[in-house]
Protein backbone atom coordinates (compact mmCIF):
# COMPACT_ATOMS: atom_id res chain seq x y z
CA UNK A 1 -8.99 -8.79 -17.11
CA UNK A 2 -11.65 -8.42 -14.15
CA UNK A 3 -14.51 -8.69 -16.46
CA UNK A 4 -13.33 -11.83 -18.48
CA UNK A 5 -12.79 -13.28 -15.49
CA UNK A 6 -15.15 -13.00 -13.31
CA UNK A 7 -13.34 -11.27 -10.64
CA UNK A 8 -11.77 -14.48 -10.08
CA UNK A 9 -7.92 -12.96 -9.11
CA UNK A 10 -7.46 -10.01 -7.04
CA UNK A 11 -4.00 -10.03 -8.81
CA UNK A 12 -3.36 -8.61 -12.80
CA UNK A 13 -1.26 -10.42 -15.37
CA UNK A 14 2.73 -8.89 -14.57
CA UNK A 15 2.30 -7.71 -18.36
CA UNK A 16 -0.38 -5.08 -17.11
CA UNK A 17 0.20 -4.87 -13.10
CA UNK A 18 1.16 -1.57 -12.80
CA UNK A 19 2.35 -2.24 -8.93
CA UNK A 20 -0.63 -0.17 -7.47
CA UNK A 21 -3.99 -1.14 -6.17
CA UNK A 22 -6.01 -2.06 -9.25
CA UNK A 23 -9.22 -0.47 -7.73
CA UNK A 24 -10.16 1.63 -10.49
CA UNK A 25 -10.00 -1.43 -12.83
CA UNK A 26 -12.43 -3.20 -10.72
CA UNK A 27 -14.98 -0.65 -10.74
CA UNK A 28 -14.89 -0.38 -14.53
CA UNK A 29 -15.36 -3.68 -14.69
CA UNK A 30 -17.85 -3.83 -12.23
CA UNK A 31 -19.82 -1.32 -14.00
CA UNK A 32 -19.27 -3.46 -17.11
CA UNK A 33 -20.58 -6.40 -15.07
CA UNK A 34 -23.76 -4.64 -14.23
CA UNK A 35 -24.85 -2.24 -17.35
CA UNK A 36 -22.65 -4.03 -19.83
CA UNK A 37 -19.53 -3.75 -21.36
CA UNK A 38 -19.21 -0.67 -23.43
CA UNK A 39 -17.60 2.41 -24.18
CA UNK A 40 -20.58 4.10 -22.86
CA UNK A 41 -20.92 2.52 -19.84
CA UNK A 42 -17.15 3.20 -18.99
CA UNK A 43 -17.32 7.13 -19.58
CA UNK A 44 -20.38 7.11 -17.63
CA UNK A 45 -18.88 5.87 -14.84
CA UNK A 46 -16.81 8.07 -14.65
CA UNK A 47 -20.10 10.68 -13.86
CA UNK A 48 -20.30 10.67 -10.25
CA UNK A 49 -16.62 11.39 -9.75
CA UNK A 50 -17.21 14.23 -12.10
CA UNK A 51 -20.25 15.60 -10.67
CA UNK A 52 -18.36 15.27 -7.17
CA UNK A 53 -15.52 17.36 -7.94
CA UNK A 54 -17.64 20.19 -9.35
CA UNK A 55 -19.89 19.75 -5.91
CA UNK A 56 -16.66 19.39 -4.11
CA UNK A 57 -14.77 22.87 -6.09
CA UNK A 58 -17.87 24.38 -5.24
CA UNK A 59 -17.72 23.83 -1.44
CA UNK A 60 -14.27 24.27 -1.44
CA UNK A 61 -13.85 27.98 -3.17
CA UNK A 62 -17.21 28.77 -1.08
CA UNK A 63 -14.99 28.90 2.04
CA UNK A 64 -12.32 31.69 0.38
CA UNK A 65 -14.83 33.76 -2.15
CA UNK A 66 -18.05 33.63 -0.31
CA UNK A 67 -21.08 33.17 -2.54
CA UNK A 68 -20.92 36.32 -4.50
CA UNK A 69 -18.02 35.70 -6.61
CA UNK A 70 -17.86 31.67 -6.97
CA UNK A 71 -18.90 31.92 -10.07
CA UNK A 72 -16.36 33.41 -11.99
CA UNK A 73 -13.71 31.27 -9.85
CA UNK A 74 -15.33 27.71 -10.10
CA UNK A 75 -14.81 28.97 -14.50
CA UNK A 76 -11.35 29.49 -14.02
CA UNK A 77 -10.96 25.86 -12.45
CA UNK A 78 -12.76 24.13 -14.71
CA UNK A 79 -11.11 26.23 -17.61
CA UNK A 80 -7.95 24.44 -16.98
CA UNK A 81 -7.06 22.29 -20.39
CA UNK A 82 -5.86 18.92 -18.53
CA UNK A 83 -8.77 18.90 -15.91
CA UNK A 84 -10.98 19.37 -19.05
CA UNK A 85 -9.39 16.71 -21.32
CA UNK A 86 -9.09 14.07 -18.35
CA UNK A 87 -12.95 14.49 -17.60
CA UNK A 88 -13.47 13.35 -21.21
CA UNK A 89 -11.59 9.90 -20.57
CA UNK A 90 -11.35 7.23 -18.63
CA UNK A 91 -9.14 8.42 -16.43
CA UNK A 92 -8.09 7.49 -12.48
CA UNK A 93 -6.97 11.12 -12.20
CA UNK A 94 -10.28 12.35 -12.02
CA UNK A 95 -11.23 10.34 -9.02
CA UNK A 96 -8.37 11.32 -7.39
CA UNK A 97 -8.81 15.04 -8.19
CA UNK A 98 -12.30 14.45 -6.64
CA UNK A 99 -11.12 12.83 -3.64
CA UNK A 100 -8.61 15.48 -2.88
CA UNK A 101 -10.70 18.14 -2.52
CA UNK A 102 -13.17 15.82 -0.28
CA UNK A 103 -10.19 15.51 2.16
CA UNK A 104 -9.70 19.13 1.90
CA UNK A 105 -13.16 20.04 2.81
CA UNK A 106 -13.57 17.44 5.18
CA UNK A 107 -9.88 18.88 6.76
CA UNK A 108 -11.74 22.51 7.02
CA UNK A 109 -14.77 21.10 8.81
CA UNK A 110 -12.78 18.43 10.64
CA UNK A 111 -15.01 15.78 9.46
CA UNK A 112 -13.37 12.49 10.69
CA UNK A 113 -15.05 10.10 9.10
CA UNK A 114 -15.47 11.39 5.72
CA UNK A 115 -12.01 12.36 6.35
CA UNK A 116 -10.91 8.59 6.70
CA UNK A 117 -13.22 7.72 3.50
CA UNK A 118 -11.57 9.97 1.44
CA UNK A 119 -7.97 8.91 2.28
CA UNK A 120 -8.76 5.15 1.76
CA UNK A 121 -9.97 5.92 -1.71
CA UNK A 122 -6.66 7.74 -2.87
CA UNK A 123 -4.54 4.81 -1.61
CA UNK A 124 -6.94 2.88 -3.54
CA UNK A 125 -6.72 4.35 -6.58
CA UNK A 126 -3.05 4.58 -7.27
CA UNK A 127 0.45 5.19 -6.26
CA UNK A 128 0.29 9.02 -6.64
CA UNK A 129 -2.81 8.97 -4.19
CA UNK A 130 -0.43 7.47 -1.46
CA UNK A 131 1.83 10.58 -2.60
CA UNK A 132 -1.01 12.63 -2.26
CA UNK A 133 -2.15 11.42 0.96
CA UNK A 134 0.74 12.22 2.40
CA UNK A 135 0.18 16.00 1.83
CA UNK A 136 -3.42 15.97 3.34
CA UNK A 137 -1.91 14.27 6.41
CA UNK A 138 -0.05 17.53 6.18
CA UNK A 139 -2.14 19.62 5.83
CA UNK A 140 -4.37 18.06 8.47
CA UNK A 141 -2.13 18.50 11.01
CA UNK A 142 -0.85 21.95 10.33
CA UNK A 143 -4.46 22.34 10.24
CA UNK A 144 -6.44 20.44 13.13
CA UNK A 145 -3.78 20.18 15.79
CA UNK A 146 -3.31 24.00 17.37
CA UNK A 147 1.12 23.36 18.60
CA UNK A 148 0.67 27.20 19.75
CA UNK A 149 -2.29 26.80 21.97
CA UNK A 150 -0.83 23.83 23.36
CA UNK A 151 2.65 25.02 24.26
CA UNK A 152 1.01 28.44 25.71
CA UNK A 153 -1.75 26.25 27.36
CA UNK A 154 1.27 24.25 29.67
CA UNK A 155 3.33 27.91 29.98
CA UNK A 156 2.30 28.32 33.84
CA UNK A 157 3.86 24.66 34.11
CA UNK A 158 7.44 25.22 35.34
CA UNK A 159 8.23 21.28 36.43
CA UNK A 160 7.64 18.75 33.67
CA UNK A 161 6.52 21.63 30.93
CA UNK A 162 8.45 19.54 28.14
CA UNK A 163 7.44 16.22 28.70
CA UNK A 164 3.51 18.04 29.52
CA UNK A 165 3.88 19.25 25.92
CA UNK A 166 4.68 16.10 24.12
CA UNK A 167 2.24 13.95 25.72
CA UNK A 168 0.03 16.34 24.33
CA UNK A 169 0.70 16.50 21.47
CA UNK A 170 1.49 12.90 21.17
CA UNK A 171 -2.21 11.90 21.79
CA UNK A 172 -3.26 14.71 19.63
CA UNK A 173 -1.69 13.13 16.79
CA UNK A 174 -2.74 9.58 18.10
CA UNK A 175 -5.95 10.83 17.57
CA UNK A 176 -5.54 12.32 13.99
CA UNK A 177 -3.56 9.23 13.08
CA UNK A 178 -6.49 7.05 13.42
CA UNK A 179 -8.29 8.77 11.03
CA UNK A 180 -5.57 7.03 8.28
CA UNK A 181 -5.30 3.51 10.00
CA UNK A 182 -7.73 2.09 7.56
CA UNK A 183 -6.09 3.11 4.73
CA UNK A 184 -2.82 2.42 5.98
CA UNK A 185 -4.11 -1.22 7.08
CA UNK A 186 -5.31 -1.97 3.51
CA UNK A 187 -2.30 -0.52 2.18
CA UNK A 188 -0.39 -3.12 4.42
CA UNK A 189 -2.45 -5.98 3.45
CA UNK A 190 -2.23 -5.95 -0.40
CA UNK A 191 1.09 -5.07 -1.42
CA UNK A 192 1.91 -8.00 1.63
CA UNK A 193 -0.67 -10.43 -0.26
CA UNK A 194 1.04 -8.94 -3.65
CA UNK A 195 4.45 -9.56 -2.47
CA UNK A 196 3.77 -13.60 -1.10
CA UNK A 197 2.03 -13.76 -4.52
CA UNK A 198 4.77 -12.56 -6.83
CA UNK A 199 7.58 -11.45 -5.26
CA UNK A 200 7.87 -8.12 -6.18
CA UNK A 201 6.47 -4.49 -5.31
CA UNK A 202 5.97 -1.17 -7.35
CA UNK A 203 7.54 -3.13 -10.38
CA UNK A 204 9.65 -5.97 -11.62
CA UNK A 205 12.37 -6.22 -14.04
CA UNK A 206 10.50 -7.20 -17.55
CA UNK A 207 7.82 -4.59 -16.36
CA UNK A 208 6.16 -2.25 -19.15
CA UNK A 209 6.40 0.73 -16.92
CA UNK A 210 9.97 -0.36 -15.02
CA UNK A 211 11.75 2.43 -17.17
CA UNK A 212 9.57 5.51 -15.11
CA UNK A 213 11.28 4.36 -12.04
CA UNK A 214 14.51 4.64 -13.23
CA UNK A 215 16.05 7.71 -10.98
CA UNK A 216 18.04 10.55 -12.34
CA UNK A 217 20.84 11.57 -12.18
CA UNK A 218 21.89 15.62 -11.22
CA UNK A 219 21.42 17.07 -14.24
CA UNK A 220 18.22 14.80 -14.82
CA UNK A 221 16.68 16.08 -11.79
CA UNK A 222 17.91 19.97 -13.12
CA UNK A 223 15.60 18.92 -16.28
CA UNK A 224 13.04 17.14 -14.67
CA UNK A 225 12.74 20.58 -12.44
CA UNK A 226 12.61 22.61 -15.58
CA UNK A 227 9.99 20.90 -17.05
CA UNK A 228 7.66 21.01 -13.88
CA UNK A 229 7.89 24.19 -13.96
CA UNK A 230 7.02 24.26 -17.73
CA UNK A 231 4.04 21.85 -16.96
CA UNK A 232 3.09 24.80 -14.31
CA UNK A 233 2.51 27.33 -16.97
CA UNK A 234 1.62 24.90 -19.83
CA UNK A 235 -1.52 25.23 -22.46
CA UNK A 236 -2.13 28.69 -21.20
CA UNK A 237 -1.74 28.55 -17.25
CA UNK A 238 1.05 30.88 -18.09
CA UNK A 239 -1.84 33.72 -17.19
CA UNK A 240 -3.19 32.34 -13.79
CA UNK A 241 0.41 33.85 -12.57
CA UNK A 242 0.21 37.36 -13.59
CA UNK A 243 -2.54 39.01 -11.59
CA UNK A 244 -1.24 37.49 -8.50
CA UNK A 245 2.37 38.57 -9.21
CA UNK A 246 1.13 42.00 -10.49
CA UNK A 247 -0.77 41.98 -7.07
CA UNK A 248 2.01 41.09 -4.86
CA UNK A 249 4.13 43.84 -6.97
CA UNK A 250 1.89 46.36 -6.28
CA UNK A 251 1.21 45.68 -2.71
CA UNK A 252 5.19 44.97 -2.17
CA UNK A 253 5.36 47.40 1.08
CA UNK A 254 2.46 46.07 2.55
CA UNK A 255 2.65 42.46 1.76
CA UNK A 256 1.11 41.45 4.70
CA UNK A 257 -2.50 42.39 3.41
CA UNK A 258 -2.20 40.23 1.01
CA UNK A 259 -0.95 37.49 3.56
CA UNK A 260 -4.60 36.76 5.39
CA UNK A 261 -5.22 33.89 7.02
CA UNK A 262 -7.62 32.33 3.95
CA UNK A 263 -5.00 33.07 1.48
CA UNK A 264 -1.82 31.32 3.84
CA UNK A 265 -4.02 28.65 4.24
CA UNK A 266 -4.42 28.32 0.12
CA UNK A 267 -0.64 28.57 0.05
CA UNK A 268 0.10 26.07 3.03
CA UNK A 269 -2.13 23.51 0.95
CA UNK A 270 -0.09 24.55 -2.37
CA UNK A 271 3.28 24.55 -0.66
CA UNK A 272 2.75 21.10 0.63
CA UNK A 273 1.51 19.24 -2.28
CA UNK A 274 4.11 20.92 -4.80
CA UNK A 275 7.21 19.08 -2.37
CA UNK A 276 5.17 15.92 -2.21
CA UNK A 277 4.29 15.53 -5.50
CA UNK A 278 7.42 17.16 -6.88
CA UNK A 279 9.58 14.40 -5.27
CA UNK A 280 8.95 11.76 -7.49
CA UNK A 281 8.85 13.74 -10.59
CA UNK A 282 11.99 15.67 -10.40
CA UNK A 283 13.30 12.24 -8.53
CA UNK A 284 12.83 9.59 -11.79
CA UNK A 285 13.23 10.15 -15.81
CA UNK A 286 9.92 9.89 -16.89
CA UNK A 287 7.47 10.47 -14.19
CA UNK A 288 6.99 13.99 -15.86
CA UNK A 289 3.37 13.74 -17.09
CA UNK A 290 0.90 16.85 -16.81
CA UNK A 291 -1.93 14.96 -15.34
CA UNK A 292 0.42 13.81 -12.67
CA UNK A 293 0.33 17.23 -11.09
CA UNK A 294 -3.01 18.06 -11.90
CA UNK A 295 -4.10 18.97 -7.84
CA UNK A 296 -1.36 22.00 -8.30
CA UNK A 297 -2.46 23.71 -11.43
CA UNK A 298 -6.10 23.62 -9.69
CA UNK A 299 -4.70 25.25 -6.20
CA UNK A 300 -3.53 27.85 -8.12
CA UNK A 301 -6.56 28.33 -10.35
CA UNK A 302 -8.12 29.12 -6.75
CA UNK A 303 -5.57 31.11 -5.45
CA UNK A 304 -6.10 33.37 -8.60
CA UNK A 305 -9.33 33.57 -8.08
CA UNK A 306 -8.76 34.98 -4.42
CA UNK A 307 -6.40 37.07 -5.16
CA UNK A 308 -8.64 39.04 -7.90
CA UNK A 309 -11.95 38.78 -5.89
CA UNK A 310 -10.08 40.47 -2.57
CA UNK A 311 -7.47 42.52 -4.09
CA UNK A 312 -9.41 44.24 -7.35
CA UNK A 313 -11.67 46.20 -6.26
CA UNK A 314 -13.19 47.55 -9.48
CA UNK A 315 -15.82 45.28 -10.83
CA UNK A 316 -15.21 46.21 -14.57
CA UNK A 317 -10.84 45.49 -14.07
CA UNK A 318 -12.07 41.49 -12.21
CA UNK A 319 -14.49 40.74 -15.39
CA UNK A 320 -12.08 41.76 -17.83
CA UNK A 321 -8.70 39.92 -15.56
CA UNK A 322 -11.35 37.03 -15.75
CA UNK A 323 -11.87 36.72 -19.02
CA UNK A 324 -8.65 37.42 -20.26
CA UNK A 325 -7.44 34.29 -18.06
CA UNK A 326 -10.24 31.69 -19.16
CA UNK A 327 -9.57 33.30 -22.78
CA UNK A 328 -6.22 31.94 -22.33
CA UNK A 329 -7.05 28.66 -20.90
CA UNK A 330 -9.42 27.82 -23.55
CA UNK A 331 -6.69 29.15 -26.27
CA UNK A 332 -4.23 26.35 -24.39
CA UNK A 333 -6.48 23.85 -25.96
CA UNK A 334 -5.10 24.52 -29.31
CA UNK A 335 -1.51 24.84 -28.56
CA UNK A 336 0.60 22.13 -30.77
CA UNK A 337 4.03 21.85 -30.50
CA UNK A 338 6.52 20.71 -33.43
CA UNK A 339 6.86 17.11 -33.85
CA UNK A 340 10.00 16.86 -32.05
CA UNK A 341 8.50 18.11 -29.12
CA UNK A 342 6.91 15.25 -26.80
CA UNK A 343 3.46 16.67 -25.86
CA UNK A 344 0.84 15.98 -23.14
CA UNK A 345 -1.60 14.93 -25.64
CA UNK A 346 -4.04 14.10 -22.67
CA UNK A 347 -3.73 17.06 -20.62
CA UNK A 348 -5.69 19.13 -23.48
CA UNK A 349 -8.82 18.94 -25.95
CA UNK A 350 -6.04 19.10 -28.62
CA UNK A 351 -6.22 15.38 -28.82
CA UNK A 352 -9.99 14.73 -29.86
CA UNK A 353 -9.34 15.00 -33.75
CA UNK A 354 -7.09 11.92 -33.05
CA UNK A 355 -10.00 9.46 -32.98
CA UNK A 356 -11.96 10.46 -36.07
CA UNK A 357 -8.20 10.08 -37.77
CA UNK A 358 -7.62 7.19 -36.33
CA UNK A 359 -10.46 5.38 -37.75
CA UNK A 360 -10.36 6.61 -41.23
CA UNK A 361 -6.93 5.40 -41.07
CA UNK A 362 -8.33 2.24 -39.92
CA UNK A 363 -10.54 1.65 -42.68
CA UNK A 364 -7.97 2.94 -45.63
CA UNK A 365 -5.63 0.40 -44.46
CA UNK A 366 -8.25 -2.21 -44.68
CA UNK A 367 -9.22 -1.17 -48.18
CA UNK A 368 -5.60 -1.31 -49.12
CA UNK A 369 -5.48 -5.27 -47.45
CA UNK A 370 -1.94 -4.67 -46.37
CA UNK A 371 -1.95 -6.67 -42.78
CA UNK A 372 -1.68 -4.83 -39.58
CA UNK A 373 0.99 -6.97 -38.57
CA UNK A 374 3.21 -6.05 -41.18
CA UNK A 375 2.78 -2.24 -40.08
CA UNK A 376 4.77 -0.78 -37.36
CA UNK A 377 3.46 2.00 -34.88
CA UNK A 378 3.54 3.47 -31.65
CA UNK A 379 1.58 3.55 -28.84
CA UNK A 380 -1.58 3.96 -28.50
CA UNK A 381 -1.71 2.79 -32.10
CA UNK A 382 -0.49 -0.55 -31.31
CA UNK A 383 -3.64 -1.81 -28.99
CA UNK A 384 -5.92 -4.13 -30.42
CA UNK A 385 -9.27 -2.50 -31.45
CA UNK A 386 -11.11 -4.76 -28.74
CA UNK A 387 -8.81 -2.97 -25.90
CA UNK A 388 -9.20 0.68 -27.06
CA UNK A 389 -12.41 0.60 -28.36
CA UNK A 390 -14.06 -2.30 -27.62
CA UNK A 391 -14.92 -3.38 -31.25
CA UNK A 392 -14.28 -6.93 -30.76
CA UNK A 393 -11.40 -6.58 -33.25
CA UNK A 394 -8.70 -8.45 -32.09
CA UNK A 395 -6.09 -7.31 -34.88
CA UNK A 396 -3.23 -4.43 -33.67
CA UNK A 397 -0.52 -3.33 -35.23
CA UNK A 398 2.96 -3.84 -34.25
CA UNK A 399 5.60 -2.31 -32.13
CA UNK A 400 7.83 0.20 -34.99
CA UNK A 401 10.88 -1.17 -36.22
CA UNK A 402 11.99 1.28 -39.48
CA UNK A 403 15.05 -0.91 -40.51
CA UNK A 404 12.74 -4.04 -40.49
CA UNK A 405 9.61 -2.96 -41.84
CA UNK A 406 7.79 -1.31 -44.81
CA UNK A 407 5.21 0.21 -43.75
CA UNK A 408 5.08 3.00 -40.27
CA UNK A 409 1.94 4.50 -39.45
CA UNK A 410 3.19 7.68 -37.94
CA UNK A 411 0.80 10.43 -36.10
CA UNK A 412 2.02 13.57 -34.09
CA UNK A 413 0.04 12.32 -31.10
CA UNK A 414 3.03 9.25 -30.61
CA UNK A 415 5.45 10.60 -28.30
CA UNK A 416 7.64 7.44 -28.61
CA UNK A 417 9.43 7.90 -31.88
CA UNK A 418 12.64 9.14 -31.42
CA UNK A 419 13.94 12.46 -33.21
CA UNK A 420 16.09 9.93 -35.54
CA UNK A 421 13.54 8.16 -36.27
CA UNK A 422 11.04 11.17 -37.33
CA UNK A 423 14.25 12.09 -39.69
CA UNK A 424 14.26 8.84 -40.98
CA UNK A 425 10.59 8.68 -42.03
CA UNK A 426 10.70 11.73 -44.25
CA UNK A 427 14.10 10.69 -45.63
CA UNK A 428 13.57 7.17 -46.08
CA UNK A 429 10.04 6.85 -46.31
CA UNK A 430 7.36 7.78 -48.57
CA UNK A 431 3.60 9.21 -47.74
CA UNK A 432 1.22 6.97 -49.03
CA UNK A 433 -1.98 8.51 -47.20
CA UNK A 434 -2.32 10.85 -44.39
CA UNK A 435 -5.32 12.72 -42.56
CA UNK A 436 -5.34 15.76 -41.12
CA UNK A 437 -7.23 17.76 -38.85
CA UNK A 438 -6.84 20.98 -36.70
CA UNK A 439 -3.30 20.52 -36.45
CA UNK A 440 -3.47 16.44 -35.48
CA UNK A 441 -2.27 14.14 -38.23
CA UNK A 442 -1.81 10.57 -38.58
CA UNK A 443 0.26 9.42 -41.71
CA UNK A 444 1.21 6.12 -43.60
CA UNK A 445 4.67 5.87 -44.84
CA UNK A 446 6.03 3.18 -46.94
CA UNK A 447 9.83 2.63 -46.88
CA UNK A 448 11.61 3.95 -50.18
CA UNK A 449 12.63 1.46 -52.74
């Protein structure tokens, strides 16, 4: 939208305004506008936010391992399946992942500036970067403002010692706070320019993503729960847990060894960004996505990593716990689940065979000159070739409808057909082609006479 028009509208269509600060859009399009519009272009802009996070991971597990040993920990972060699969797309959560470790390190070093830089790009980039914000404010103060120093600081203070104390603090946190006012001031200004513009905020009633803000009810929230804690130990993360946990076992009448002030300060960061980010995806149905929690399963990647550097002593026993745990993560890659069961197709490599399928799908149907209108599918079959793959074809199939149409094109990579309607394919419906490929298939059914 950007591109085609010239940057004339700050504003997207309602169709594709996803209520947050279209930044990232811009600067694709941007890119576009510069080097030219491409696939190519797009995933390499998407370099420097890559290349940041690994310079970023590095700096960051530096402070906890020390040189020696940030090898093997900077493999078990970038081992994890959805950090892996979103650094192959085009995807907002890798900025974000970059920019939260830049407000970490700049939180350790108390680095103001970049400090402020770093929170103005994750309100920029989207609504979870507010939510993530919020937990480096957090952490910043827990971090950067001493309360114990200043309460034993004003002990010798007899008159006035409360009201000492809070103007202390007060202008301590003054002083922290300003370090978010530009953020906060941008933050202000669009969504007020948004709202005299259209009237709404977050999202309106015909809006394509209105249904994720639909809250939950109790039991919902019980589910929703249950599945973070599934997306925790998902695609092989299931390992990170059991050499800190053996650890901790181990160590149970002497836990405070294990308890230094590195490691609290690794748990503070974890502790604080699993309630913010949990809110608003135990909170609402479908907010439930892997990616969205994709700062966690990193924490805990590092935390690992500390606890088998400073607690294993034996070189030989930290290779093999190493390897065994990276094993695992790259084994995640390849974990399927039956078709009933909605998958994070983007939160691991598993996905890649899609896009070879998809295209020799592509080209049967042409050979077979049945129109793509009068096939139904799901998304992300149902984009035009132009907006997925920038082909210039304008064509798309349609959104399904298996009591109105004849043909389905049907892959395990849709999440959006029901399980009645994946029983009504293979009762009612007939294979006509189908391609297959380490474990992804795509499929074209025609309804049974």
């Amino acid at each position: 939208f950007f591109y085609e028009n010239n940057f004339s509208d700050l504003l997207l269509p309602d169709k594709i305004d996803s209520g947050h600060i279209p930044a990232f859009g811009i600067y694709i399009a941007f890119c576009w506008f510069i080097f030219g519009k491409s696939l190519f272009v797009a995933h390499f802009a998407m370099l420097p936010f890559i290349v940041g996070i690994i310079f970023q991971a590095y700096k960051f597990i530096e402070n906890f391992t020390g040189k020696k040993y940030i090898f093997p920990v900077m493999l078990l972060f970038f081992a994890d399946p959805t950090l892996l699969s979103q650094s192959i797309l085009v995807s907002p959560d890798i900025v974000l992942v970059f920019l939260f470790f830049l407000s970490l390190n700049s939180i350790i070093e108390n680095r103001k500036i970049l400090l402020s830089i770093a929170i103005t790009g994750l309100f920029l980039i989207s609504m979870r970067g507010i939510m993530i914000s919020l937990a480096v404010l957090l952490i910043d103060i827990s971090t950067n403002i001493n309360f114990k120093n200043i309460i034993a600081d004003k002990k010798n203070y007899n008159r006035n010692k409360k009201s000492l104390i809070f103007l202390q603090i007060s202008k301590q946190l003054v002083q922290r706070a300003v370090i978010y006012l530009p953020a906060l001031i941008i933050f202000i200004a669009y969504f007020y320019y948004h709202y005299l513009r259209k009237n709404w905020i977050a999202y309106h009633s015909s809006s394509p993503w209105g249904n994720n803000f639909n809250t939950a009810d109790f039991l919902g929230m019980i589910k929703n729960a249950g599945i973070f804690i599934w997306r925790m130990i998902d695609f092989g993360r299931i390992f990170l847990y059991f050499p800190v946990a053996g650890i901790m076992i181990l160590k149970i009448k002497n836990l405070k060894t294990i308890f230094t002030e590195k490691n609290k300060f690794l748990f503070k960061i974890l502790i604080i960004t699993t309630i913010c980010l949990s809110v608003s995806f135990i909170s609402y149905r479908s907010l439930t996505a892997h990616r969205y929690i994709l700062p966690l399963y990193l924490i805990v990647s590092v935390i690992t990593g500390y606890f088998i550097v400073n607690f294993i002593k034996i070189h030989k026993v930290q290779v093999l716990i190493f390897g065994l745990i990276i094993f695992g993560l790259i084994l995640g890659n390849l974990l399927i689940y039956s078709d009933k069961t909605a998958q994070g197709w983007d939160s691991s490599l598993a996905h890649i065979p899609y896009y070879e399928l998809s295209n020799s799908m592509d080209k049967y149907v042409e050979s077979t000159e049945i129109p793509k209108y009068k096939i139904g599918s799901a998304f992300p079959n149902i984009s035009s070739g132009e907006i997925c793959k920038l082909n210039n074809d304008t064509s798309s199939y349609v959104e399904k409808n298996l009591s109105e149409q004849n043909y389905i094109i049907y892959s395990n990579i849709f999440n959006d057909f029901s399980d009645s309607e994946i029983d009504s394919l293979k009762n009612n419906f007939t294979i006509v082609k189908e391609f297959k490929k380490r474990g992804v298939f795509i499929s074209l059914y025609k309804k049974n006479d």
